[in-house]
N, C-alpha and C. Protein backbone atom coordinates (compact mmCIF):
# COMPACT_ATOMS: atom_id res chain seq x y z
N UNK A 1 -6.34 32.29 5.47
CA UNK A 1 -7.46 33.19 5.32
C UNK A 1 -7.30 34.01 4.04
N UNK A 2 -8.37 34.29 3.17
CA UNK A 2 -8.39 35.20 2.76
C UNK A 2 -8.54 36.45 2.99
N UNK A 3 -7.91 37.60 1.67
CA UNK A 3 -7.56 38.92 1.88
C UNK A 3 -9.02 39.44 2.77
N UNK A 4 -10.16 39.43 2.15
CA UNK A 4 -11.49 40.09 3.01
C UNK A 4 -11.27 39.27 4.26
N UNK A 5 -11.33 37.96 4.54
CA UNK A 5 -11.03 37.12 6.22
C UNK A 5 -10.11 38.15 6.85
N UNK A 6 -8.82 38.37 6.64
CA UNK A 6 -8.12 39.42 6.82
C UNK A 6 -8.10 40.59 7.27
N UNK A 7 -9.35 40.76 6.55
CA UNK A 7 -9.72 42.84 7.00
C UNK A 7 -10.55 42.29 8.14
N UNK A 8 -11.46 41.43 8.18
CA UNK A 8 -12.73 41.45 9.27
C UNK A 8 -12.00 41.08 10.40
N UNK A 9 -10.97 40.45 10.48
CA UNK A 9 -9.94 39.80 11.65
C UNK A 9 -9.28 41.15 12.07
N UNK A 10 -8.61 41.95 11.20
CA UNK A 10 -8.11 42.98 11.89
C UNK A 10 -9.01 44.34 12.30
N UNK A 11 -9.83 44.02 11.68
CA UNK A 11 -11.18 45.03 12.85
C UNK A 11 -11.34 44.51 14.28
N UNK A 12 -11.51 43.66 13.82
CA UNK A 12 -11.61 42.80 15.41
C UNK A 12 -10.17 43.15 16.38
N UNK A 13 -9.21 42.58 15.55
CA UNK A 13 -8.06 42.78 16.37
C UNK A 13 -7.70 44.14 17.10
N UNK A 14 -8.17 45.64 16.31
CA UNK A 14 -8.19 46.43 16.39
C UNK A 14 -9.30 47.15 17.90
N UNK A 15 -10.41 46.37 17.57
CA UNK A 15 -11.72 46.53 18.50
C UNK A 15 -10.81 45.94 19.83
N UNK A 16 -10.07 44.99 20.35
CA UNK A 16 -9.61 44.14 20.89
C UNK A 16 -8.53 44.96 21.45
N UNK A 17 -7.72 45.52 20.76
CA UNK A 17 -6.82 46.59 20.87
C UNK A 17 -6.81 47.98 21.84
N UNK A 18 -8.57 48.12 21.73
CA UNK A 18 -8.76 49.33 22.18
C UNK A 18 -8.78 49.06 23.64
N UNK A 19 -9.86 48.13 23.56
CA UNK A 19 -10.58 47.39 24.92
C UNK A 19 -9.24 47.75 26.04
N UNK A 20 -8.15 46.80 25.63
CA UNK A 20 -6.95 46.91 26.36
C UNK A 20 -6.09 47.78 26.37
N UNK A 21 -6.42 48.98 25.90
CA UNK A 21 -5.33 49.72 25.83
C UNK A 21 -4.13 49.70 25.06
N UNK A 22 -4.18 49.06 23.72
CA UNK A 22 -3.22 48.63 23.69
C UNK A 22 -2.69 49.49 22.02
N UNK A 23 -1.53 49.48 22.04
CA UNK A 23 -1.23 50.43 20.27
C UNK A 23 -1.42 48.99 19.71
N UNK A 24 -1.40 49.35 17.94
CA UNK A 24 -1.73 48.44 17.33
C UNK A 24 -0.94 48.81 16.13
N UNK A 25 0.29 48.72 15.94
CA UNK A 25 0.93 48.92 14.91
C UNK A 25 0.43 48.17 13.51
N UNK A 26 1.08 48.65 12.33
CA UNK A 26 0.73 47.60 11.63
C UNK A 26 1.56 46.32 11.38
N UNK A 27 3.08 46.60 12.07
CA UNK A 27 3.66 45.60 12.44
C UNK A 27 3.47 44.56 13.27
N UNK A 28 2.90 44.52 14.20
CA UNK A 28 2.07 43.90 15.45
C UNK A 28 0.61 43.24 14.40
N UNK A 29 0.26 43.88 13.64
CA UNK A 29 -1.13 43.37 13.17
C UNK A 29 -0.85 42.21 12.06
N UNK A 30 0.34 42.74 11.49
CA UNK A 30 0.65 41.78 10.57
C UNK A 30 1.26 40.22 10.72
N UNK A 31 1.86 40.58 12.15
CA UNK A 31 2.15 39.30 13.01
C UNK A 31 1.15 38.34 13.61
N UNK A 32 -0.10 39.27 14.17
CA UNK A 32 -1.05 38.73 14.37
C UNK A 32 -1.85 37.33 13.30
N UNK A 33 -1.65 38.39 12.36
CA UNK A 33 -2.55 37.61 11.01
C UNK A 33 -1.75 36.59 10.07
N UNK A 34 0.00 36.85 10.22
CA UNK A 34 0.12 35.73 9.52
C UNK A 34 0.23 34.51 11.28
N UNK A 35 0.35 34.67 12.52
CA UNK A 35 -0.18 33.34 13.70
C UNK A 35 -0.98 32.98 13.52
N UNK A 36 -1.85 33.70 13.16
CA UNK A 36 -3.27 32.88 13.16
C UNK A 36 -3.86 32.83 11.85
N UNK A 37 -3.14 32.68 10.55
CA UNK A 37 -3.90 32.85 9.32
C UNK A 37 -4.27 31.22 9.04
N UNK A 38 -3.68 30.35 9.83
CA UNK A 38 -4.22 29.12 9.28
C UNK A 38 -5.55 28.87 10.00
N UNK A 39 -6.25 29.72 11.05
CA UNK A 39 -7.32 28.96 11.71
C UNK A 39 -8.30 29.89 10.89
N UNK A 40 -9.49 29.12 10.70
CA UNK A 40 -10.49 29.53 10.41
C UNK A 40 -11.04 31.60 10.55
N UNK A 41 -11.34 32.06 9.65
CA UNK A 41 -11.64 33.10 10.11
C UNK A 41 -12.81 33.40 11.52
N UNK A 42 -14.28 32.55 11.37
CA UNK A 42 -15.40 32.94 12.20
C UNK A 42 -14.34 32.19 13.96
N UNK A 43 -13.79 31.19 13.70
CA UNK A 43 -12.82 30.92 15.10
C UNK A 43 -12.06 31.78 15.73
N UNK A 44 -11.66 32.79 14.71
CA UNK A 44 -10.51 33.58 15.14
C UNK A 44 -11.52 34.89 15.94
N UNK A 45 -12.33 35.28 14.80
CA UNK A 45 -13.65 36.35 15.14
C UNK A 45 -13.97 35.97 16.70
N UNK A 46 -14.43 34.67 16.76
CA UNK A 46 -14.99 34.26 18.53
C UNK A 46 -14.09 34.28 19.31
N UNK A 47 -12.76 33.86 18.96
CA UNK A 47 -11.68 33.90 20.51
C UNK A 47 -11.12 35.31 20.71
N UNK A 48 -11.38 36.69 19.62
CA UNK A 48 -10.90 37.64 19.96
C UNK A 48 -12.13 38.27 20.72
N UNK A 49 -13.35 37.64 20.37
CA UNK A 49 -14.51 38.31 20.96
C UNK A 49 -14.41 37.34 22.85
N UNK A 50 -14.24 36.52 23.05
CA UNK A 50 -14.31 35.90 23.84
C UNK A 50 -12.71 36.77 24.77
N UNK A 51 -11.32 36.93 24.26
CA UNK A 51 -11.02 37.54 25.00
C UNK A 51 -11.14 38.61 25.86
N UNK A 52 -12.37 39.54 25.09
CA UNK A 52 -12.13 40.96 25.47
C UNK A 52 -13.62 40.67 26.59
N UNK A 53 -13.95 39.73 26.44
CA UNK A 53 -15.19 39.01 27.61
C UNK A 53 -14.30 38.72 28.92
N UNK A 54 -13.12 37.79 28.60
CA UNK A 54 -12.88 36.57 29.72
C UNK A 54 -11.42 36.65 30.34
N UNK A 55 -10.59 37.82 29.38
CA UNK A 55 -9.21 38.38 29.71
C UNK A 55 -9.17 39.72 30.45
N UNK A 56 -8.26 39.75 30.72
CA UNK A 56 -7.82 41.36 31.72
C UNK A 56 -6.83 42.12 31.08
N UNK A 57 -5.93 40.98 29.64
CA UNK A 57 -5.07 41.51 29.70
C UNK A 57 -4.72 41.08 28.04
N UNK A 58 -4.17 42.07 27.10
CA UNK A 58 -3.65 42.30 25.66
C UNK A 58 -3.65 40.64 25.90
N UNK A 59 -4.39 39.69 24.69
CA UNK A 59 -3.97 38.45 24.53
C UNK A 59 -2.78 38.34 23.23
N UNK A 60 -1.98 37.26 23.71
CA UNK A 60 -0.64 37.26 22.83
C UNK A 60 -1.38 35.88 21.68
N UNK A 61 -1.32 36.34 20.45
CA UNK A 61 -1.54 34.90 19.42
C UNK A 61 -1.63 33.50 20.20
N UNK A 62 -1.09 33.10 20.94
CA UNK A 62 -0.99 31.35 21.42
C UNK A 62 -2.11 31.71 22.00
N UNK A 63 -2.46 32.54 23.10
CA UNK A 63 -3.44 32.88 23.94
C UNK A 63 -4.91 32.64 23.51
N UNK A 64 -4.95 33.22 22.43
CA UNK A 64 -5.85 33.19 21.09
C UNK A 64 -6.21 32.01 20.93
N UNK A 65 -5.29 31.27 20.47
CA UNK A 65 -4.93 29.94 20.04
C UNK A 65 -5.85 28.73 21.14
N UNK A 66 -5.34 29.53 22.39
CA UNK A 66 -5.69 28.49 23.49
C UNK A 66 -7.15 28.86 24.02
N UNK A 67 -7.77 29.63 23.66
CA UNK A 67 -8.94 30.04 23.82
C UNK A 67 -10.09 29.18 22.64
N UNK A 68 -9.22 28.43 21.45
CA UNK A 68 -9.99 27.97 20.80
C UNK A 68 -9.64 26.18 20.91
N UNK A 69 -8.70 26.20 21.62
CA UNK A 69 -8.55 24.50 21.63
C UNK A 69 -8.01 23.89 23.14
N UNK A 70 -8.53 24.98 23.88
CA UNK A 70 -7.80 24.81 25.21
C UNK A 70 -6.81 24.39 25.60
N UNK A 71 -6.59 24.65 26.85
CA UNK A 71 -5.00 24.42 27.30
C UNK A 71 -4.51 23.40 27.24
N UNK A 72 -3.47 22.80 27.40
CA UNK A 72 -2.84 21.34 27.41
C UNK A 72 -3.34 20.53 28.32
N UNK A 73 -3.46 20.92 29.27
CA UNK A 73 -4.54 20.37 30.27
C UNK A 73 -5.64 20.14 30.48
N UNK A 74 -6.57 20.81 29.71
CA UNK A 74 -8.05 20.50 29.07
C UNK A 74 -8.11 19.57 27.32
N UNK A 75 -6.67 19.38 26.95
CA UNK A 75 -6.36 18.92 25.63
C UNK A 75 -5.95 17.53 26.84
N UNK A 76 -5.21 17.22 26.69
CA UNK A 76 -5.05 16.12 28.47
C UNK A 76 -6.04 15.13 28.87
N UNK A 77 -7.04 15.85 29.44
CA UNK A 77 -8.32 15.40 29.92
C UNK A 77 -9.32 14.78 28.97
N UNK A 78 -9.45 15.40 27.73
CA UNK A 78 -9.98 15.04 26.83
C UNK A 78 -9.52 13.55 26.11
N UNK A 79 -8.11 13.43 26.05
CA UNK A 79 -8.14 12.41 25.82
C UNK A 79 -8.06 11.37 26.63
N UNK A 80 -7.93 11.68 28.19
CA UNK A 80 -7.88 10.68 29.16
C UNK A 80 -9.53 10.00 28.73
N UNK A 81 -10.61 11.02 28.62
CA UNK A 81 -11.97 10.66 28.25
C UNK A 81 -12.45 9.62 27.25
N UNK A 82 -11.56 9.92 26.17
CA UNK A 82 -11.44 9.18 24.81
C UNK A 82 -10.72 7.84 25.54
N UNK A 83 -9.67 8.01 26.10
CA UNK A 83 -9.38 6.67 26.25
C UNK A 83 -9.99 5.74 26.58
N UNK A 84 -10.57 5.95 28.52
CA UNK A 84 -11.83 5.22 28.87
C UNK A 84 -12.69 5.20 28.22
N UNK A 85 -13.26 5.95 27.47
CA UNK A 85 -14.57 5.49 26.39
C UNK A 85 -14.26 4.28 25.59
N UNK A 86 -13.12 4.49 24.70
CA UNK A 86 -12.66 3.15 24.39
C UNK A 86 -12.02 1.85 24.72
N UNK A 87 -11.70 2.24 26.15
CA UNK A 87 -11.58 0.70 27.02
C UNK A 87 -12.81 0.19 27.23
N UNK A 88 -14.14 1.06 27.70
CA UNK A 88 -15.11 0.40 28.32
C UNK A 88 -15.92 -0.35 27.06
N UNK A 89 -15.92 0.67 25.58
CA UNK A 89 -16.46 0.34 24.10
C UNK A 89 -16.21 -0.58 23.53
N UNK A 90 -14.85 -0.55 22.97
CA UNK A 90 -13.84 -1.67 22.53
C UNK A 90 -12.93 -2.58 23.28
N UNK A 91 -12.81 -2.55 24.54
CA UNK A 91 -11.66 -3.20 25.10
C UNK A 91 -10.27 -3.69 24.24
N UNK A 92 -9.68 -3.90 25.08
CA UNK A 92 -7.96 -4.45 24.47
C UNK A 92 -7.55 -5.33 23.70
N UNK A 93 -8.40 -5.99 23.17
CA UNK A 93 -8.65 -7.41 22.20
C UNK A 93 -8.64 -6.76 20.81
N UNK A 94 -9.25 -5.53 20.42
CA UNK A 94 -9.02 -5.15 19.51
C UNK A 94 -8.27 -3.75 19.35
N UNK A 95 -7.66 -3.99 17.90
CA UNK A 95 -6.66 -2.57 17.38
C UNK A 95 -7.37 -1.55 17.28
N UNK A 96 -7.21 -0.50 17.64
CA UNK A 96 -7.49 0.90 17.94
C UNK A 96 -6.55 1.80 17.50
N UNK A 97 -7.21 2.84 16.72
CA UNK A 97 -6.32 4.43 15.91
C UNK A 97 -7.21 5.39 16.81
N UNK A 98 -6.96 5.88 17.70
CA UNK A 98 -7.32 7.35 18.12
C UNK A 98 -7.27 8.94 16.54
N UNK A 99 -6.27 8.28 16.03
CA UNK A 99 -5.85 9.61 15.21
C UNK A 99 -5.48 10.62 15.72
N UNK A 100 -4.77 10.10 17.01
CA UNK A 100 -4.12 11.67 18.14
C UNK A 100 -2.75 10.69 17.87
N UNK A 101 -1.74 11.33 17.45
CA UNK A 101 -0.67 11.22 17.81
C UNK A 101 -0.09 10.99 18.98
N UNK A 102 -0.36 12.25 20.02
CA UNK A 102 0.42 11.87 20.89
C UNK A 102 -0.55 11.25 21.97
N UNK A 103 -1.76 10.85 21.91
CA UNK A 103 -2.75 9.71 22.54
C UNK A 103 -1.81 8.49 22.40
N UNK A 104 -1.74 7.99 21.11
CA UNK A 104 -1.23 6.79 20.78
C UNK A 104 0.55 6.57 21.28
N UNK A 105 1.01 7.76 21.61
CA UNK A 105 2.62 7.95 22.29
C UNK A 105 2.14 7.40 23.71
N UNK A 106 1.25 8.40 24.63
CA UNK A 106 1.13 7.93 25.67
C UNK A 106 0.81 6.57 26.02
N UNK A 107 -0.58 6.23 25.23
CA UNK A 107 -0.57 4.13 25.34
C UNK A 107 0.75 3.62 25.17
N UNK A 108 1.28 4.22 24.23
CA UNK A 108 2.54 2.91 24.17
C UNK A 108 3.36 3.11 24.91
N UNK A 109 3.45 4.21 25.77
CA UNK A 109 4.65 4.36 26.78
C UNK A 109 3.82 3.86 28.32
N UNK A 110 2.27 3.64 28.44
CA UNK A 110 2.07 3.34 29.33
C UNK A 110 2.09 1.42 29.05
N UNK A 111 2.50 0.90 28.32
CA UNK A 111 2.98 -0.96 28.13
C UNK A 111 1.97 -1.01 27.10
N UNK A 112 1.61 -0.23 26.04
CA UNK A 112 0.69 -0.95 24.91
C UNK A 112 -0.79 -0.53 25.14
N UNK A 113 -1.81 -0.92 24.39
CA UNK A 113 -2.96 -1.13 24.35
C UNK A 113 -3.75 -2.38 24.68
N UNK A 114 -2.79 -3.42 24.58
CA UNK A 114 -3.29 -4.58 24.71
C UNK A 114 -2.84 -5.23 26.10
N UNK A 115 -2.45 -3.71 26.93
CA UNK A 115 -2.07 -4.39 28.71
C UNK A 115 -2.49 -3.53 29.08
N UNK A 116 -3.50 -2.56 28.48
CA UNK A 116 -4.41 -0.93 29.24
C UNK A 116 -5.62 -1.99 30.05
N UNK A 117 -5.91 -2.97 29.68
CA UNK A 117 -7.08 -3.63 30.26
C UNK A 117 -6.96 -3.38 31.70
N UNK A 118 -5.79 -3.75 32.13
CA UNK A 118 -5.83 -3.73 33.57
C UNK A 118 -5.96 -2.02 34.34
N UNK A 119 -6.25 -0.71 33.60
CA UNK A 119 -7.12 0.43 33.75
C UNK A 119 -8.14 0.14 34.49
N UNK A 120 -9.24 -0.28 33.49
CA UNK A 120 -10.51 -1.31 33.98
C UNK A 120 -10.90 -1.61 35.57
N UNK A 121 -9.67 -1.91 36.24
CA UNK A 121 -9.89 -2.55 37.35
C UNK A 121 -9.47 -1.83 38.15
N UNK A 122 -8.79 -0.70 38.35
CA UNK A 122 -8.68 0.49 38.70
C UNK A 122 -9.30 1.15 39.42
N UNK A 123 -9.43 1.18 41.07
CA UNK A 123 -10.68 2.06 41.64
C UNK A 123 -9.53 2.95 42.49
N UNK A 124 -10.28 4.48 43.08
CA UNK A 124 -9.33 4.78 43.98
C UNK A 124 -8.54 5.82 43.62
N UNK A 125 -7.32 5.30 44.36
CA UNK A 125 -6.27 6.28 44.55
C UNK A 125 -5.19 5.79 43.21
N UNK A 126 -5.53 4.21 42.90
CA UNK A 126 -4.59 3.49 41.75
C UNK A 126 -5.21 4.37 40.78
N UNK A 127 -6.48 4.27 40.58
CA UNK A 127 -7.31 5.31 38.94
C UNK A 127 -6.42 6.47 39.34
N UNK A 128 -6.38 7.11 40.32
CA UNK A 128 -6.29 8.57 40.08
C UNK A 128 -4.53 8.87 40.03
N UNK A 129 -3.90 8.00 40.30
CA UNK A 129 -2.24 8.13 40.10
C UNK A 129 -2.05 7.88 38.74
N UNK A 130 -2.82 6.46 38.12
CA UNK A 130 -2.69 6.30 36.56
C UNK A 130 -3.21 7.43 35.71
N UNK A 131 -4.80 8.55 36.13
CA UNK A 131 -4.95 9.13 35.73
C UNK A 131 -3.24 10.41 35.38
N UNK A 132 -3.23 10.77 36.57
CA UNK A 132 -1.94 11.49 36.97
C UNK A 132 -1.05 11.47 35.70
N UNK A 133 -0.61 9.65 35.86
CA UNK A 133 0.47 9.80 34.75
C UNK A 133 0.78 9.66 33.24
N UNK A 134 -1.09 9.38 32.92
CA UNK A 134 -1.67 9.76 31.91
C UNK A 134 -1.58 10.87 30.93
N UNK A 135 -2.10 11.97 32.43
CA UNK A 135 -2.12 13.53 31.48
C UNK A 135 -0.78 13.80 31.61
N UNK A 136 0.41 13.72 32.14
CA UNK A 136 1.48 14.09 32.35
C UNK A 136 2.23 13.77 31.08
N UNK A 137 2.36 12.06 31.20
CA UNK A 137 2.79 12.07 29.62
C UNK A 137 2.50 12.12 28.05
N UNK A 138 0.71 12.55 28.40
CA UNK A 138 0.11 12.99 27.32
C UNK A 138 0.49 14.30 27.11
N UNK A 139 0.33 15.67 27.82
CA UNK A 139 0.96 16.68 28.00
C UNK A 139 2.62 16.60 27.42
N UNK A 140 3.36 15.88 27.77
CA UNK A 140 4.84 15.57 27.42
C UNK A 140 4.91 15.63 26.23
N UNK A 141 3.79 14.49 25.34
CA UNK A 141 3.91 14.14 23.95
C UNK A 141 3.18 15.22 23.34
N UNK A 142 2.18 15.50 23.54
CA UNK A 142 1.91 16.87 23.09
C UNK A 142 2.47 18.09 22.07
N UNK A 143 3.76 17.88 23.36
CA UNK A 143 4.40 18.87 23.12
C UNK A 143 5.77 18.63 22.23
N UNK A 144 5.62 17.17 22.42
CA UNK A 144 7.47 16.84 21.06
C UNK A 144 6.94 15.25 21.29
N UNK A 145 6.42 14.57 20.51
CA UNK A 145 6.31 13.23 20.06
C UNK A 145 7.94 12.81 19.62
N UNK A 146 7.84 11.86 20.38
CA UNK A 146 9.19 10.51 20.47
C UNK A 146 9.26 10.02 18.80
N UNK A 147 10.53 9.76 18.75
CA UNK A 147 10.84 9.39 16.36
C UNK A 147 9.78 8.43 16.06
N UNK A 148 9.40 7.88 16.59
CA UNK A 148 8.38 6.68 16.49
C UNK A 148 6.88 6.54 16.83
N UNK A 149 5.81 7.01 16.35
CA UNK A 149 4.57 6.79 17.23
C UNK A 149 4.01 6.04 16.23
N UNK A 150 3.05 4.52 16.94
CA UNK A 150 2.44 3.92 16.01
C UNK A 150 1.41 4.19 15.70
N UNK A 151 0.97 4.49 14.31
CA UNK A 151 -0.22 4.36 14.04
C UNK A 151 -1.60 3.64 13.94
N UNK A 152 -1.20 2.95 14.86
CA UNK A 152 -2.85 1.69 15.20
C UNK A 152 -2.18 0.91 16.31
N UNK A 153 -2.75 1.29 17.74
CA UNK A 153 -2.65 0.77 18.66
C UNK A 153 -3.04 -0.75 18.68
N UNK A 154 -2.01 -1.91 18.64
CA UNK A 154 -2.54 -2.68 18.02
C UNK A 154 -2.90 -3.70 19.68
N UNK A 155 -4.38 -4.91 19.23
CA UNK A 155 -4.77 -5.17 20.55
C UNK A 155 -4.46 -6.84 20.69
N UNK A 156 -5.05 -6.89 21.53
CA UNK A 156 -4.93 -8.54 22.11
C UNK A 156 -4.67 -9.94 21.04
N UNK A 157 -6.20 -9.90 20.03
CA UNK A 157 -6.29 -10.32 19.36
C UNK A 157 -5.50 -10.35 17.80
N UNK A 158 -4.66 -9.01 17.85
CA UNK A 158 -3.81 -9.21 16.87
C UNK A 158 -2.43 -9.79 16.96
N UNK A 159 -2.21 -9.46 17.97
CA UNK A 159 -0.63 -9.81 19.18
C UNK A 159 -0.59 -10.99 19.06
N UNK A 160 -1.92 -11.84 19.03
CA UNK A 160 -1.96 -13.63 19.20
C UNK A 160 -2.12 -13.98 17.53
N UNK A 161 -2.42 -13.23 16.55
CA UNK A 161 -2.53 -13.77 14.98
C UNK A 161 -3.79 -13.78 15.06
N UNK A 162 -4.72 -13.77 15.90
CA UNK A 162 -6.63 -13.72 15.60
C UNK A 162 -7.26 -12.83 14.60
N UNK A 163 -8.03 -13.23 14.02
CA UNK A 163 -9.00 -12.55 13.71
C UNK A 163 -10.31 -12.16 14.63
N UNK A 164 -10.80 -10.51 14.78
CA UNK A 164 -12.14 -10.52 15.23
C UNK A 164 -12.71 -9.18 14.42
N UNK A 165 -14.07 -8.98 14.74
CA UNK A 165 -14.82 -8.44 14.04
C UNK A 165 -14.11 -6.77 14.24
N UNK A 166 -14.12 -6.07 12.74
CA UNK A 166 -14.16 -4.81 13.16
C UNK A 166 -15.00 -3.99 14.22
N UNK A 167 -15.10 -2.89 14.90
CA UNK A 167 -15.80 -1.90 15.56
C UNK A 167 -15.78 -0.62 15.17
N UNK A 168 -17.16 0.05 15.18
CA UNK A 168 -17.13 1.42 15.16
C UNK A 168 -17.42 2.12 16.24
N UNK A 169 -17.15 3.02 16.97
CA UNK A 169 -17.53 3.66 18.01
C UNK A 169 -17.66 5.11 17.93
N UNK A 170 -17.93 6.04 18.87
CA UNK A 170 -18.18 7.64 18.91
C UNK A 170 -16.82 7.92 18.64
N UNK A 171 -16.40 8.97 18.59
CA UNK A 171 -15.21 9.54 18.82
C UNK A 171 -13.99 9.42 17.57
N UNK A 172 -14.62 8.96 16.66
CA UNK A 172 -13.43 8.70 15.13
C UNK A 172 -13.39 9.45 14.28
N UNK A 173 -12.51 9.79 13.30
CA UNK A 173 -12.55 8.01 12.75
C UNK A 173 -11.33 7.45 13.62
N UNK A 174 -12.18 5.91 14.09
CA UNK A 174 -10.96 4.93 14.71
C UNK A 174 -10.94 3.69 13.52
N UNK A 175 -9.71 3.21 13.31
CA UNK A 175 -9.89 1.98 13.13
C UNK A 175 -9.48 1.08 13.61
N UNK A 176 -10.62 0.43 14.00
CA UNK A 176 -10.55 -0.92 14.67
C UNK A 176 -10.51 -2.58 13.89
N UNK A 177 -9.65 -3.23 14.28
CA UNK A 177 -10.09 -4.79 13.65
C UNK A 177 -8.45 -5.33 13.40
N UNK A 178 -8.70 -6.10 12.63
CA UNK A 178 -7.15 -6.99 12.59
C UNK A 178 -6.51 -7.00 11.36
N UNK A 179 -5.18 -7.05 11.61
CA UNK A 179 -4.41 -7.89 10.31
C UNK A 179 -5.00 -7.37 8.68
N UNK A 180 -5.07 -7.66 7.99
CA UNK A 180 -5.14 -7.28 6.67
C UNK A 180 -6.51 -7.39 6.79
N UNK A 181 -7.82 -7.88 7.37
CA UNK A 181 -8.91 -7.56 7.74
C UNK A 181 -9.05 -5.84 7.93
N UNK A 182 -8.24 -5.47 8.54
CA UNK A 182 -8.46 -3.87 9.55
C UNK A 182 -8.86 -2.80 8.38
N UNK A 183 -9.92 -2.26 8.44
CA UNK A 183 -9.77 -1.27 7.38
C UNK A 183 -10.57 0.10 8.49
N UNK A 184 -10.90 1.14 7.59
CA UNK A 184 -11.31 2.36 8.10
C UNK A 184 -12.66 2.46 8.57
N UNK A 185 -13.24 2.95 9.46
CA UNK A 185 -14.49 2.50 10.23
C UNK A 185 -14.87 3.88 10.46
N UNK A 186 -15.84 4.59 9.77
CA UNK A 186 -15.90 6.19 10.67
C UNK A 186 -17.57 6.27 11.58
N UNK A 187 -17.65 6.55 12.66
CA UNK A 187 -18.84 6.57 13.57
C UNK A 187 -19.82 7.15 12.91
């Protein structure tokens, strides 16, 4: 942020301050602003305005934080969403980039992308245990990605040497397609 981003953030922080009761050193303020100096100023403006709406209690920086990108568990869900969108879109035949890091940790720790097909067939209590261990080890990776995550979930058709047509879908940029064919596809 810049120096003026700066002043309008610590009015706020200050306004925010009062609400709760809370002192507001300038040591405390200065901590504030360099946690959160990488997010956007008008983001920072709404989650301090949104705390003093939706909290009871002095929000700590992460708090902040999590008010603008939700919890790990609503970060979780979201990509459980993304995933099925792109099983039912693209299926397993073709290579797939989420551009989530730890999306692409969890596929490969659940046997690949190109053995998620069997998701698909999934009704029940099986969907909702796979869901289970979905967000669990999406949540996991989240939080400390394994030395290795690949960058292009690679699918059926590449595994066998095929060529097939690129895809674009909602939710990218993904890239989808094969082998030295594969290039960048944005929705």
């Amino acid at each position: 942020m810049t120096p003026v981003e700066h002043a309008s953030v610590s009015v706020e922080l200050a306004k925010t301050a009062e609400v709760f009761g809370e002192p507001l050193s300038d040591v405390k303020l200065a901590l504030y602003l360099e946690a959160l100096d990488d997010l956007p100023e008008r983001a920072v403006l709404w989650a301090l305005r949104e705390a003093r709406r939706r909290l009871s209690w002095w929000p700590k920086p992460g708090q902040v934080r999590a008010l603008l990108t939700g919890t790990p568990e609503d970060r979780a869900s979201v990509a459980w969403g993304r995933f099925l969108r792109a099983l039912e879109r693209v299926g397993t035949y073709e290579s797939v980039d989420f551009a989530d890091p730890a999306l692409h940790a969890t596929v490969e720790a659940l046997g690949g992308w190109a053995e998620q097909w069997r998701v698909e067939r999934l009704t029940g209590k099986e969907l909702d245990w796979k869901r289970a261990e979905f967000l669990r080890l999406y949540q996991s990776f989240a939080t400390a990605l394994p030395p290795h995550v690949a960058g292009v979930l690679v699918g059926q058709h590449e595994i066998a040497g095929r060529e097939g047509p690129a895809v674009a879908i909602e939710g990218g940029p993904w890239r989808l397609g094969l082998g030295p064919a594969r290039k960048e596809l944005t929705a």
